[in-house]
PDB file of N, CA and C in Angstrom:
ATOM      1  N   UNK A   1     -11.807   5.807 -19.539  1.00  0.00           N
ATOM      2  CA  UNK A   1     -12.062   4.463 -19.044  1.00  0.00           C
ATOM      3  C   UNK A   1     -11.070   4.079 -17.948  1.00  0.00           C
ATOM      4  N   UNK A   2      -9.785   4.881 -17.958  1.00  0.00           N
ATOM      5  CA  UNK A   2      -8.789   4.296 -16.966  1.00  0.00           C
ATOM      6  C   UNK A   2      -9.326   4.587 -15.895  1.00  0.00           C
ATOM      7  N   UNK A   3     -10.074   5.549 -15.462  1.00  0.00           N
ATOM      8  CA  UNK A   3      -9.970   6.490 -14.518  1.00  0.00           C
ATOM      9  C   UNK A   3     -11.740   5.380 -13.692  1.00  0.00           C
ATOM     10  N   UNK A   4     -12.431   4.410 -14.608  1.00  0.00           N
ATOM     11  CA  UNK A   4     -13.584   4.424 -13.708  1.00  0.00           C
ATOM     12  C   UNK A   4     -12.713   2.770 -13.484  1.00  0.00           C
ATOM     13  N   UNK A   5     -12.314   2.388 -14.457  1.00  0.00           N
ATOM     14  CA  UNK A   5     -11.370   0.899 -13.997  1.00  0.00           C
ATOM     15  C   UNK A   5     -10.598   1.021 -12.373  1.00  0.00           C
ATOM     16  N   UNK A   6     -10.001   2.192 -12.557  1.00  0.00           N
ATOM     17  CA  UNK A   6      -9.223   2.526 -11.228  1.00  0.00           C
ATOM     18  C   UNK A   6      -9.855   2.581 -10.306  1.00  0.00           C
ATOM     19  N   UNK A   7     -11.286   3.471 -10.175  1.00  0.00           N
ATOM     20  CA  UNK A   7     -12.262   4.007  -9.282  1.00  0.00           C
ATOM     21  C   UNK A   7     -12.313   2.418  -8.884  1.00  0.00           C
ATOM     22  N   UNK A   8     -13.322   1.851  -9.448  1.00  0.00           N
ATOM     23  CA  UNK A   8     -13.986   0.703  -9.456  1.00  0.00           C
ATOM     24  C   UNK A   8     -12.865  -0.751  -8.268  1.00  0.00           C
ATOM     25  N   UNK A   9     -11.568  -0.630  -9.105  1.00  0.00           N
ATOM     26  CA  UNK A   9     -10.895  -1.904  -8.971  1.00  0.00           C
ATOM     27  C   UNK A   9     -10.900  -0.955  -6.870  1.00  0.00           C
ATOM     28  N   UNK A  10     -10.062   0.231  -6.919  1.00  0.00           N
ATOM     29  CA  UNK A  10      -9.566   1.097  -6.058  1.00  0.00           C
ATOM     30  C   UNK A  10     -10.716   0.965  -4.278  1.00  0.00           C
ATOM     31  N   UNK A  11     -12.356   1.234  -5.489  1.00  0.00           N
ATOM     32  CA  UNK A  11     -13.419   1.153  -4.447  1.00  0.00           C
ATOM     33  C   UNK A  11     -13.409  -0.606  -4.290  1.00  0.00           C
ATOM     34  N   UNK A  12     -13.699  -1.449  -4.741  1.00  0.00           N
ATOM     35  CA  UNK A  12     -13.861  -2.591  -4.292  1.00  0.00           C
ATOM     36  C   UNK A  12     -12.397  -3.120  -2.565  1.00  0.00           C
ATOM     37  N   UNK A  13     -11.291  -2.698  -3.453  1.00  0.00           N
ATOM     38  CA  UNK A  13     -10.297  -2.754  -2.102  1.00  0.00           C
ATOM     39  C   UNK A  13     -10.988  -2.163  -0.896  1.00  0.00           C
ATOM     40  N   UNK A  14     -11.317  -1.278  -0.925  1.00  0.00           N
ATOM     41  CA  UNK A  14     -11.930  -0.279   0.306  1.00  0.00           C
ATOM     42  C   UNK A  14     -12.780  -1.254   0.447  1.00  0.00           C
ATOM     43  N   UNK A  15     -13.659  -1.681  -0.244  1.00  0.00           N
ATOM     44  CA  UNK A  15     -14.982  -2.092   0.293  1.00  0.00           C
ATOM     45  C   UNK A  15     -14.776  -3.411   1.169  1.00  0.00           C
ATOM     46  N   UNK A  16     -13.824  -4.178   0.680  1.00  0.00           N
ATOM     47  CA  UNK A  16     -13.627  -5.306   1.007  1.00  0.00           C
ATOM     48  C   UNK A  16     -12.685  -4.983   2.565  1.00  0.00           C
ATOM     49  N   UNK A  17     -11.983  -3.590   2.815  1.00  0.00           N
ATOM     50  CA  UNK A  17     -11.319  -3.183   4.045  1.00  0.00           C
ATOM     51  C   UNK A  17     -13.112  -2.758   4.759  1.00  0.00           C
ATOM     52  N   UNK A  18     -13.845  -2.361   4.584  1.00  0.00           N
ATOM     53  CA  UNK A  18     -14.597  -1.753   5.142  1.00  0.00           C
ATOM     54  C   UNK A  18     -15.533  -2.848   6.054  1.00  0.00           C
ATOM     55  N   UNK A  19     -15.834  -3.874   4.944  1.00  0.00           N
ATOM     56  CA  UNK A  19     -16.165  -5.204   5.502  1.00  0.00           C
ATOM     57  C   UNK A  19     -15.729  -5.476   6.577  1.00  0.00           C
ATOM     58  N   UNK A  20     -14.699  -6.029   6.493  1.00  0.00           N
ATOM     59  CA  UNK A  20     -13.879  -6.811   7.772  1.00  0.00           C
ATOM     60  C   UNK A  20     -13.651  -5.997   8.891  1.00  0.00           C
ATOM     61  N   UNK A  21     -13.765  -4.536   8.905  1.00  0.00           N
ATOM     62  CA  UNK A  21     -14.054  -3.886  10.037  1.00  0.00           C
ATOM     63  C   UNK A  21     -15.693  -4.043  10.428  1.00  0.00           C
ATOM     64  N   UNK A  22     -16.509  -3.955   9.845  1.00  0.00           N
ATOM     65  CA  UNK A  22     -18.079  -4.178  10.107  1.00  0.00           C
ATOM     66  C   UNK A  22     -17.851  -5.360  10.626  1.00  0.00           C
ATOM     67  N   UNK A  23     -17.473  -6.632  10.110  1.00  0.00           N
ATOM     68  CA  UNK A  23     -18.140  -7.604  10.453  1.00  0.00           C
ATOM     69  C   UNK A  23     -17.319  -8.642  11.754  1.00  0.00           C
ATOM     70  N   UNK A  24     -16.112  -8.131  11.767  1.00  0.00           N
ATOM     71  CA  UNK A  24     -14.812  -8.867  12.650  1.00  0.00           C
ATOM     72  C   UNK A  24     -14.651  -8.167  13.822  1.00  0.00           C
ATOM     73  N   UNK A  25     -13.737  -8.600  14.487  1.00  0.00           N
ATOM     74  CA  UNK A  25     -13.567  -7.702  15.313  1.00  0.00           C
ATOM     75  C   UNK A  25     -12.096  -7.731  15.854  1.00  0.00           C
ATOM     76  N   UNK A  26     -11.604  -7.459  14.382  1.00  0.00           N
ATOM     77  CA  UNK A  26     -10.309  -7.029  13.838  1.00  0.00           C
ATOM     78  C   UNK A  26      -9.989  -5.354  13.933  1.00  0.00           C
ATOM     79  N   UNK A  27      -8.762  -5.027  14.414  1.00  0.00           N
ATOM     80  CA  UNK A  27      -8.665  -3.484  14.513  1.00  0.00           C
ATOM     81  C   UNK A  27      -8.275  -2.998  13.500  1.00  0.00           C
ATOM     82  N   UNK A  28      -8.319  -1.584  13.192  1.00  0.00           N
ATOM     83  CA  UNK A  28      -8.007  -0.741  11.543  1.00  0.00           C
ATOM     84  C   UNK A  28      -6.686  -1.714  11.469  1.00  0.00           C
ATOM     85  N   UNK A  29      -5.872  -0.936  12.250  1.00  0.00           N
ATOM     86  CA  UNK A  29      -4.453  -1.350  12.551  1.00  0.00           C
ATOM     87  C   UNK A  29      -4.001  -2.998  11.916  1.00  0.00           C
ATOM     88  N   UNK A  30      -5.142  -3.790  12.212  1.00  0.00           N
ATOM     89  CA  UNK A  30      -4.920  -5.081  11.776  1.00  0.00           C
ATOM     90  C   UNK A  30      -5.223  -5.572  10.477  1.00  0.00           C
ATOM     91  N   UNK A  31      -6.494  -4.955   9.857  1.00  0.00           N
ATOM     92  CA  UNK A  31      -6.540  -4.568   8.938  1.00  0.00           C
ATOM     93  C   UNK A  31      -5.713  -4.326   7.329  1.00  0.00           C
ATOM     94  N   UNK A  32      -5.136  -3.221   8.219  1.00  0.00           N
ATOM     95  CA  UNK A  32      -3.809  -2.650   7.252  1.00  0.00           C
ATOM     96  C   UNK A  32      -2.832  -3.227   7.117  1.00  0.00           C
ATOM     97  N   UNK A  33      -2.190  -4.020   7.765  1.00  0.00           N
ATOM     98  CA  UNK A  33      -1.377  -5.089   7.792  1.00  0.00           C
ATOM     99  C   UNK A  33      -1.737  -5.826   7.528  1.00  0.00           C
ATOM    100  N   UNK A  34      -2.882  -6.472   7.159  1.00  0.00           N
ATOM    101  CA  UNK A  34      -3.258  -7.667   6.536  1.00  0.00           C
ATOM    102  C   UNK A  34      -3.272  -7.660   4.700  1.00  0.00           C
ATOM    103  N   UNK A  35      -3.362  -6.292   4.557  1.00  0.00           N
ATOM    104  CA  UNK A  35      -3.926  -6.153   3.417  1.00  0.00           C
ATOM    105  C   UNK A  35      -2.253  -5.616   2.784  1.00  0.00           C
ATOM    106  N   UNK A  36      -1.184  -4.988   3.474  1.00  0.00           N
ATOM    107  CA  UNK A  36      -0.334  -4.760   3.308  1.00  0.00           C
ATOM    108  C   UNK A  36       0.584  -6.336   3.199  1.00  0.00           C
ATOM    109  N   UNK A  37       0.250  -7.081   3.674  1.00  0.00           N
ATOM    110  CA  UNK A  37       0.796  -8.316   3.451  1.00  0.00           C
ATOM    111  C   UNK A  37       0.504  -9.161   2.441  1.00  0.00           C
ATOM    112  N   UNK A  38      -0.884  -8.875   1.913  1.00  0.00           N
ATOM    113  CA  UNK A  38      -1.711  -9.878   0.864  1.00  0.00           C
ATOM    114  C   UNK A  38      -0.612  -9.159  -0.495  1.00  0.00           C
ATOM    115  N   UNK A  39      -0.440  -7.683  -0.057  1.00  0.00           N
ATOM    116  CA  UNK A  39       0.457  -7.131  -1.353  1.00  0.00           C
ATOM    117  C   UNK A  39       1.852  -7.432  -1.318  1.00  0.00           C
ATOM    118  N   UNK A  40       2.451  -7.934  -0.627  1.00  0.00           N
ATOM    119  CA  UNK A  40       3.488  -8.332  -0.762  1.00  0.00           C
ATOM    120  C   UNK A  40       3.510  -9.752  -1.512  1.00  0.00           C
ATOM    121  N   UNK A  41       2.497 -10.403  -0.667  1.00  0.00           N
ATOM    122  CA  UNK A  41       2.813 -12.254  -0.780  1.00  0.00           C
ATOM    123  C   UNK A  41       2.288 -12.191  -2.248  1.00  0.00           C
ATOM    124  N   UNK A  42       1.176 -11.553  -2.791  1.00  0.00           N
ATOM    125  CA  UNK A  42       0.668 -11.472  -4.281  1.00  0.00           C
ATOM    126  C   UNK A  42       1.581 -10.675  -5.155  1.00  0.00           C
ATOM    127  N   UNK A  43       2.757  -9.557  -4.551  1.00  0.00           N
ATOM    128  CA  UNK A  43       3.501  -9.436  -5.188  1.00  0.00           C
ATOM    129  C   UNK A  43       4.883 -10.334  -5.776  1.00  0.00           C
ATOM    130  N   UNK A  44       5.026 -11.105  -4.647  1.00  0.00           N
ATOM    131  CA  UNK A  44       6.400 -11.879  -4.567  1.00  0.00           C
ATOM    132  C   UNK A  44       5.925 -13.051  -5.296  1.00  0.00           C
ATOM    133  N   UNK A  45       4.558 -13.304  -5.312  1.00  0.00           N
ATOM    134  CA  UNK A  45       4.304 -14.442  -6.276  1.00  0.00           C
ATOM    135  C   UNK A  45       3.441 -14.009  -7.897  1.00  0.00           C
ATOM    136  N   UNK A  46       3.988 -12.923  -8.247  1.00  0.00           N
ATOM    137  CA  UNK A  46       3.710 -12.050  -9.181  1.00  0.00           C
ATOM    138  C   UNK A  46       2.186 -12.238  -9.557  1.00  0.00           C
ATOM    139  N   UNK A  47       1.422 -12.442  -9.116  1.00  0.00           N
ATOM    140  CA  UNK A  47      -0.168 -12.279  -8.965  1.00  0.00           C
ATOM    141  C   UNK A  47      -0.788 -10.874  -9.072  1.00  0.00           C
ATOM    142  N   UNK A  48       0.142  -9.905  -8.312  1.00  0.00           N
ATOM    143  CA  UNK A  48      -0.261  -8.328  -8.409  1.00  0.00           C
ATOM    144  C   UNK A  48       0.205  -7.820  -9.472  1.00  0.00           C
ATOM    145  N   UNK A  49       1.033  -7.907 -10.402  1.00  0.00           N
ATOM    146  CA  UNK A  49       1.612  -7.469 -11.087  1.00  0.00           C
ATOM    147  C   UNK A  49      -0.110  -7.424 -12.427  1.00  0.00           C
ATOM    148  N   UNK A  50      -0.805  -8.043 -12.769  1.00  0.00           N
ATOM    149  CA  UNK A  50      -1.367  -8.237 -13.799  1.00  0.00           C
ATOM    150  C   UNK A  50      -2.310  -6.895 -13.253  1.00  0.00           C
ATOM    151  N   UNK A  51      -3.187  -7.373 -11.856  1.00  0.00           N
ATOM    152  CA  UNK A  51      -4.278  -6.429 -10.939  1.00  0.00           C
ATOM    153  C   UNK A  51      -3.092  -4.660 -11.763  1.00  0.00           C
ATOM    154  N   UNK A  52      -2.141  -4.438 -11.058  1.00  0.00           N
ATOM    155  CA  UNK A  52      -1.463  -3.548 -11.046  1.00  0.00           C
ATOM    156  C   UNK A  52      -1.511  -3.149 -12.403  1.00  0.00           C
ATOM    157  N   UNK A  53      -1.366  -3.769 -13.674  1.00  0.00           N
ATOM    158  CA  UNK A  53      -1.507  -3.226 -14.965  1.00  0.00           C
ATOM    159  C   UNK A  53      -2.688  -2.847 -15.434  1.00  0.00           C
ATOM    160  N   UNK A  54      -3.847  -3.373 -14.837  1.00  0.00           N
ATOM    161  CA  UNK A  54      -5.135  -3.256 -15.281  1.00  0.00           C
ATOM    162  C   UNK A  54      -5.794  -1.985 -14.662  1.00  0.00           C
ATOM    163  N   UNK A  55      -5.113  -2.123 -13.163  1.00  0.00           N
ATOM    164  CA  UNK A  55      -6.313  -0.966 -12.695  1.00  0.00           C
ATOM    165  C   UNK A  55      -5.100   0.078 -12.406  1.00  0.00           C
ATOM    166  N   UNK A  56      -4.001   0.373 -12.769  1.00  0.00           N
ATOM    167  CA  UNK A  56      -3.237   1.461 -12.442  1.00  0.00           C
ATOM    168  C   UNK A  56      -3.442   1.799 -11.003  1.00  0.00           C
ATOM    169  N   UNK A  57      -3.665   3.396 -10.926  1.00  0.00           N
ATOM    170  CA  UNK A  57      -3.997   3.961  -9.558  1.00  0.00           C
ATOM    171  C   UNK A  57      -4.488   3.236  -9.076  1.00  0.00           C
ATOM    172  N   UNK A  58      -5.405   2.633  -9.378  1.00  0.00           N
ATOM    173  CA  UNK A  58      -6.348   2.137  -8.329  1.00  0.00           C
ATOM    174  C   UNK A  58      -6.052   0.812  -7.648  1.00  0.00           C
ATOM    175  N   UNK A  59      -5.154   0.242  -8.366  1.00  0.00           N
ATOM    176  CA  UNK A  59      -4.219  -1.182  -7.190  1.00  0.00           C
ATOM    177  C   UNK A  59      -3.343  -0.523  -6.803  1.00  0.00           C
ATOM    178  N   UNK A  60      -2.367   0.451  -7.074  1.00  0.00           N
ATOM    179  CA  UNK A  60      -0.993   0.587  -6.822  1.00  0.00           C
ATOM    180  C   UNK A  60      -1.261   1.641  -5.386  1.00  0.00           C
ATOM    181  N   UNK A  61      -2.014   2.329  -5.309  1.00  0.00           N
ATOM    182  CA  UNK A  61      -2.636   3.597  -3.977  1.00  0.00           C
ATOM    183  C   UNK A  61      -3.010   3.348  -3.354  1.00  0.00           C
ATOM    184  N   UNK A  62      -4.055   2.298  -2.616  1.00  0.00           N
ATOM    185  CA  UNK A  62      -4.134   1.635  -1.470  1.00  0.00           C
ATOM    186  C   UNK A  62      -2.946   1.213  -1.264  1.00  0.00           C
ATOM    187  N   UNK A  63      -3.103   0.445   0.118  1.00  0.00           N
ATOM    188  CA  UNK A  63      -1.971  -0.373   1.054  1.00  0.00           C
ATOM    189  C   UNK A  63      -2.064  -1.356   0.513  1.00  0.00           C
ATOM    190  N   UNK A  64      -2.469  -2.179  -0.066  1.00  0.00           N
ATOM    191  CA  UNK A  64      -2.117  -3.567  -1.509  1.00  0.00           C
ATOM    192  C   UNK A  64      -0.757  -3.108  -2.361  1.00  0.00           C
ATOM    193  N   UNK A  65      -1.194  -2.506  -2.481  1.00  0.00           N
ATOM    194  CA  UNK A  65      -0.602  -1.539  -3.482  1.00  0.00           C
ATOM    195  C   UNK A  65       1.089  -0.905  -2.964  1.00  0.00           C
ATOM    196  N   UNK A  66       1.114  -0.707  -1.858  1.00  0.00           N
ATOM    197  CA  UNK A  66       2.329  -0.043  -1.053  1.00  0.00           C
ATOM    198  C   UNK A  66       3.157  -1.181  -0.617  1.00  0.00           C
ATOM    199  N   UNK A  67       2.350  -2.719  -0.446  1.00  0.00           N
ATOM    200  CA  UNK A  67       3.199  -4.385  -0.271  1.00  0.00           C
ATOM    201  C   UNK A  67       3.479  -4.277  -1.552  1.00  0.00           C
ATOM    202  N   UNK A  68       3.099  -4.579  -2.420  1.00  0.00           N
ATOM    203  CA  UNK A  68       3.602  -5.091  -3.908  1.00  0.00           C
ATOM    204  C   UNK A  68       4.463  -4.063  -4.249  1.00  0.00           C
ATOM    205  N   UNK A  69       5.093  -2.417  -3.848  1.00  0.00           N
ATOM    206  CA  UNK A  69       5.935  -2.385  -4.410  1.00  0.00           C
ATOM    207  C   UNK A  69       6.941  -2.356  -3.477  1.00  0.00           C
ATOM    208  N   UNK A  70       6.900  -2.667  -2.271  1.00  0.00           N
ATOM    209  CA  UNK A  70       7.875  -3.364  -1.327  1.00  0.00           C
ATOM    210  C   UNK A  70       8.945  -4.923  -2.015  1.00  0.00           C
ATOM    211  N   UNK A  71       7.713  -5.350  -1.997  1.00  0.00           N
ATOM    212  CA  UNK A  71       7.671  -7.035  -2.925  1.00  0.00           C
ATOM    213  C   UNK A  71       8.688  -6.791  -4.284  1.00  0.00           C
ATOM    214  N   UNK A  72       8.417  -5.848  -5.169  1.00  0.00           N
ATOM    215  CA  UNK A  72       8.892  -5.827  -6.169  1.00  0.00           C
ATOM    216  C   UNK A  72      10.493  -4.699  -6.310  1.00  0.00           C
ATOM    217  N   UNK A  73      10.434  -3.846  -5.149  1.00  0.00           N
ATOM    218  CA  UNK A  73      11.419  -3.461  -4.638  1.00  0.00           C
ATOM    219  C   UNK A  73      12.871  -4.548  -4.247  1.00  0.00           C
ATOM    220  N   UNK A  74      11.996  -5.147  -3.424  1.00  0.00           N
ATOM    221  CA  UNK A  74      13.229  -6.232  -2.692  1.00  0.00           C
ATOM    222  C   UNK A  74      13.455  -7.418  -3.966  1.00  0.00           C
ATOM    223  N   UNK A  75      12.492  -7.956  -4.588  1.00  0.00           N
ATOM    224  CA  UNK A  75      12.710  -9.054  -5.372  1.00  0.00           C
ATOM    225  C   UNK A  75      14.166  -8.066  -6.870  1.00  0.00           C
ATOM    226  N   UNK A  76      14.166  -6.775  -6.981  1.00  0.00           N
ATOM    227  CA  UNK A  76      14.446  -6.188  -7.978  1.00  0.00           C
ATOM    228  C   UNK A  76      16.039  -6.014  -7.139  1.00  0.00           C
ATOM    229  N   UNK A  77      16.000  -5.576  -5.795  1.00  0.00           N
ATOM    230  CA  UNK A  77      17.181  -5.493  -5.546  1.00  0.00           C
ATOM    231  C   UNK A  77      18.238  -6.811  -5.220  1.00  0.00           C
ATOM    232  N   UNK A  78      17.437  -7.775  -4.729  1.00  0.00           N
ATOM    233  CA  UNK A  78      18.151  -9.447  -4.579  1.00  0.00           C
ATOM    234  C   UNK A  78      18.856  -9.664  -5.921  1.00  0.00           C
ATOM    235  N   UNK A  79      18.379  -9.523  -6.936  1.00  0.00           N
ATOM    236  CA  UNK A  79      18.416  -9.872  -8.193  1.00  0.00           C
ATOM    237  C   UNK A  79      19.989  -9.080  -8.401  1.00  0.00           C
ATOM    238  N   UNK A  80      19.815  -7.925  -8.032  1.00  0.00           N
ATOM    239  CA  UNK A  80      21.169  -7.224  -8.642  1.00  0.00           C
ATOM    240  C   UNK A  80      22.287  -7.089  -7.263  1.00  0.00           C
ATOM    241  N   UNK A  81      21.552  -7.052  -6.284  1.00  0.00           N
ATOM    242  CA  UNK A  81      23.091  -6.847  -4.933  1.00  0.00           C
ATOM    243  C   UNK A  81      22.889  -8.072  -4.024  1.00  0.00           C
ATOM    244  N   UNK A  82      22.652  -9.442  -4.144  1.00  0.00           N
ATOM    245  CA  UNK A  82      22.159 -10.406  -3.413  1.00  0.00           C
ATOM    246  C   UNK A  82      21.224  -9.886  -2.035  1.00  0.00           C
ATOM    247  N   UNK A  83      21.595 -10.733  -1.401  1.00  0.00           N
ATOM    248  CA  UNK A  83      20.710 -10.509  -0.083  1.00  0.00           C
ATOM    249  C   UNK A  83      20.656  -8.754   0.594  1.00  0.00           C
ATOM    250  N   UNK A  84      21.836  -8.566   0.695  1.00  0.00           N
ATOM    251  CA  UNK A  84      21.548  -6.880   1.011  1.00  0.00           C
ATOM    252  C   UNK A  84      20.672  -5.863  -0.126  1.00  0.00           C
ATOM    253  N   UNK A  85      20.834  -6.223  -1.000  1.00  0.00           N
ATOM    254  CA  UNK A  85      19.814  -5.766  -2.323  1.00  0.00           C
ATOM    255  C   UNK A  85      18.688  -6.055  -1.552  1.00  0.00           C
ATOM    256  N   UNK A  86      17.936  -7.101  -1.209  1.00  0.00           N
ATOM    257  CA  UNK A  86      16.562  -7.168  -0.663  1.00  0.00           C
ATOM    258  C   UNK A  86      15.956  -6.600  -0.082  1.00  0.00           C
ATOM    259  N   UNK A  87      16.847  -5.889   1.029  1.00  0.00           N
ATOM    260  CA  UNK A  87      16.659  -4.838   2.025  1.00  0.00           C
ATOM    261  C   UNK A  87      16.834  -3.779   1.718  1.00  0.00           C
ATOM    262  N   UNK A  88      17.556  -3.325   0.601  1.00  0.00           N
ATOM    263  CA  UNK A  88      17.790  -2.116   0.337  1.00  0.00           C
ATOM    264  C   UNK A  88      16.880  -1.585  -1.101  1.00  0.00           C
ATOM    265  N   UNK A  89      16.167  -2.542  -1.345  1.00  0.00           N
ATOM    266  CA  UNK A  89      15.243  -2.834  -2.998  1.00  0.00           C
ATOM    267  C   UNK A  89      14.207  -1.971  -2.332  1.00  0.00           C
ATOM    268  N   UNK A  90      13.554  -2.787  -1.734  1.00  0.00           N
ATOM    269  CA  UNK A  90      12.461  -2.364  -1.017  1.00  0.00           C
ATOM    270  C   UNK A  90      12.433  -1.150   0.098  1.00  0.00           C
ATOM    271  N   UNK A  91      13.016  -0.709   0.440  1.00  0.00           N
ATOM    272  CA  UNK A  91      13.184   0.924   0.910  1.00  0.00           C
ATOM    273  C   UNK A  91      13.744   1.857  -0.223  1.00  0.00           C
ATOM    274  N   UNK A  92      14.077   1.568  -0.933  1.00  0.00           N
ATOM    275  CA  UNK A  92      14.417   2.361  -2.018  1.00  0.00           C
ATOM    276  C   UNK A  92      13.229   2.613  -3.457  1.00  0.00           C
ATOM    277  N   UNK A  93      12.644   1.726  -3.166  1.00  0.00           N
ATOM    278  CA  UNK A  93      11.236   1.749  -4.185  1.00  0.00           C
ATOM    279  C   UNK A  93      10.236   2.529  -3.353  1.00  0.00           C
ATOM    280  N   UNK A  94      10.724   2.637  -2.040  1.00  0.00           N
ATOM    281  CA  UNK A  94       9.040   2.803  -1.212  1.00  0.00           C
ATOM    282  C   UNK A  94       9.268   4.725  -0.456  1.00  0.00           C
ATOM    283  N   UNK A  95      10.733   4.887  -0.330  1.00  0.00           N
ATOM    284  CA  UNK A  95      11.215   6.059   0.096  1.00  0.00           C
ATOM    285  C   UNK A  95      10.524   7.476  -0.597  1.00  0.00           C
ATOM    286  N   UNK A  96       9.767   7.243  -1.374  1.00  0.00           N
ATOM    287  CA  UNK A  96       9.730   8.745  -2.165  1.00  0.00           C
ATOM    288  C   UNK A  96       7.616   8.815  -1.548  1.00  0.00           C
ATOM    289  N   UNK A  97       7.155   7.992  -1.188  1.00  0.00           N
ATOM    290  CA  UNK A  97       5.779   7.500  -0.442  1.00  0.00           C
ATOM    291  C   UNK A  97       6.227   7.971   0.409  1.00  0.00           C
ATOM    292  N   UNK A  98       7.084   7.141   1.396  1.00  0.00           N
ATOM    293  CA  UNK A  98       7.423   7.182   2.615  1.00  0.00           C
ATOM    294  C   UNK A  98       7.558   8.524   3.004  1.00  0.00           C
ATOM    295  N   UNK A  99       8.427   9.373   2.558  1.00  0.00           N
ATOM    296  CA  UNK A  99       8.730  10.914   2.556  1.00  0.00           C
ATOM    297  C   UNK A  99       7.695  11.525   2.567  1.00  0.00           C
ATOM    298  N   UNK A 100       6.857  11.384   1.277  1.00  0.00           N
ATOM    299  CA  UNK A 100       5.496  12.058   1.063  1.00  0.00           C
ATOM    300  C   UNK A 100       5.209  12.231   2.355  1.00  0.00           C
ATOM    301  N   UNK A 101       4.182  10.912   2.555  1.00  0.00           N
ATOM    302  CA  UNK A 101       3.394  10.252   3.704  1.00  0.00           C
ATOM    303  C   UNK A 101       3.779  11.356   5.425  1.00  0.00           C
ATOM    304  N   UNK A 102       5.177  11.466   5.868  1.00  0.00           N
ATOM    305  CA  UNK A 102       6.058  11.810   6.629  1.00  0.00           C
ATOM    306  C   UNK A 102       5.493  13.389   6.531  1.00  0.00           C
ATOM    307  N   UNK A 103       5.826  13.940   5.013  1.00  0.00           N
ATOM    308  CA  UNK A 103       5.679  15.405   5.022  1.00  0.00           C
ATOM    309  C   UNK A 103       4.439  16.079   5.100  1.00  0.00           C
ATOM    310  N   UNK A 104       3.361  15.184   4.323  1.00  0.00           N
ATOM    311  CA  UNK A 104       2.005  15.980   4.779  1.00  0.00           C
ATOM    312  C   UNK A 104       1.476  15.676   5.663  1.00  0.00           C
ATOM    313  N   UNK A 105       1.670  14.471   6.634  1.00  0.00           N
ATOM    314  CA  UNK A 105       1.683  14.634   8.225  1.00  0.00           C
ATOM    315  C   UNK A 105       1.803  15.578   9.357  1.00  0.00           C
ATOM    316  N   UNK A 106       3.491  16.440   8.620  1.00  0.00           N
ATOM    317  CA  UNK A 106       3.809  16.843   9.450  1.00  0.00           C
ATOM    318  C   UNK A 106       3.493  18.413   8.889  1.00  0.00           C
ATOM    319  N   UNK A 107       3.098  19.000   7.309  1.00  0.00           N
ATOM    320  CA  UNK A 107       1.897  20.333   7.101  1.00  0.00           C
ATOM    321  C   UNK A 107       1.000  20.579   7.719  1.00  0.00           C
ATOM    322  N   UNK A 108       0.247  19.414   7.799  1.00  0.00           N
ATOM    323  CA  UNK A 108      -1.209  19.166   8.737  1.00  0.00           C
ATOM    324  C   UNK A 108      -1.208  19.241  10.090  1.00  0.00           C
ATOM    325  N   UNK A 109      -0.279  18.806  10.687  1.00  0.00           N
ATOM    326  CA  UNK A 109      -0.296  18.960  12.463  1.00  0.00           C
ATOM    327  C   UNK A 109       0.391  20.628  12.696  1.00  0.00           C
ATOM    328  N   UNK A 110       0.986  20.743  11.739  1.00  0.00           N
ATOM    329  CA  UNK A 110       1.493  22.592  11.951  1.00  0.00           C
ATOM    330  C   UNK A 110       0.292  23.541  11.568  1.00  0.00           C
ATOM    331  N   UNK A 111      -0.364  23.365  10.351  1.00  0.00           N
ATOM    332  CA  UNK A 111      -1.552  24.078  10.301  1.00  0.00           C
ATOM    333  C   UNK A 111      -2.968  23.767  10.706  1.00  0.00           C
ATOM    334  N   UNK A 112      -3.339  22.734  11.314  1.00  0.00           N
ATOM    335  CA  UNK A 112      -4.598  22.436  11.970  1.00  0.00           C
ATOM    336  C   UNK A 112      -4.115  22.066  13.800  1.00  0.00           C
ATOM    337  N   UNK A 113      -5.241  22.319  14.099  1.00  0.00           N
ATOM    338  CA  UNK A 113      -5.652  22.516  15.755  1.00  0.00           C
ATOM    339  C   UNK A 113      -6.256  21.160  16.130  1.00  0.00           C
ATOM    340  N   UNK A 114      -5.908  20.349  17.416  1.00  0.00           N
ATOM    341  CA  UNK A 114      -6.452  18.986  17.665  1.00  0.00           C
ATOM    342  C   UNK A 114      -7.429  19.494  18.262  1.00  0.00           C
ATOM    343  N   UNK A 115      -8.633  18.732  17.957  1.00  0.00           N
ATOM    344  CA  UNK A 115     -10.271  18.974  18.883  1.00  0.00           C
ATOM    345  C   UNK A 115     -10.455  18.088  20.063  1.00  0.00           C
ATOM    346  N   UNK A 116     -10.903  18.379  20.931  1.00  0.00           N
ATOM    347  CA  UNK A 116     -10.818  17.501  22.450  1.00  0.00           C
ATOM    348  C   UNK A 116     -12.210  16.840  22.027  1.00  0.00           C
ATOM    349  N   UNK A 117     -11.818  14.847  22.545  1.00  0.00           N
ATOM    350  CA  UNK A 117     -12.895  13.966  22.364  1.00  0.00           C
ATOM    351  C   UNK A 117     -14.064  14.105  23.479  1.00  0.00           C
ATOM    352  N   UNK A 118     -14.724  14.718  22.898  1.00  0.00           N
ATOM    353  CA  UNK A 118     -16.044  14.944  24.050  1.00  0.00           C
ATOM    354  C   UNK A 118     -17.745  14.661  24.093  1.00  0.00           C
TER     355      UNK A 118
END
């Protein structure tokens, strides 16, 4: 059951990103930052936190998902090193993504060939 909760909660995010590219004429780019922000501001006002228990993977793996643990990064580090904690909460919760993200970027451009837009 976790796994169609996740699907489900995981596909509706998409769907609702997929929208606003169909229907706006908003760029990916803007997009992602929008939705990366809704996870912060719903994190910092602990709103994501419940979404996040319910659907596991499937809130926390999108870009919703990558704000709220920014959000909960910085709110976790304020708490224990004041204001420099904030800044350092939130790169420190997000660094082991971040790395990921960085490294199979950079597998993929060493073992695949770019195709010319034609």
């Amino acid at each position: 059951m976790e796994y169609i909760t996740a699907f489900i909660v995981g596909g509706l995010i998409c769907v609702v990103g997929q929208i606003l590219l169909d229907t706006t004429s908003l760029t990916p780019a803007h997009i992602i930052v929008t939705f990366l922000m809704i996870g912060v501001v719903l994190g910092a006002l602990g709103l994501y936190e419940p979404i996040a228990e319910f659907a596991e993977a499937g809130a926390t793996i999108p870009i919703p998902g990558f704000g709220y643990s920014l959000s909960k990064g910085a709110i976790e580090g304020a708490k224990s090193k004041g204001v420099i904690g904030a800044f350092e909460g939130g790169l420190e919760s997000t660094a082991g993504a971040t790395a990921a993200a960085v490294l199979f970027g950079y597998v993929i451009s060493v073992v695949s060939y770019p195709k010319s837009k034609s």
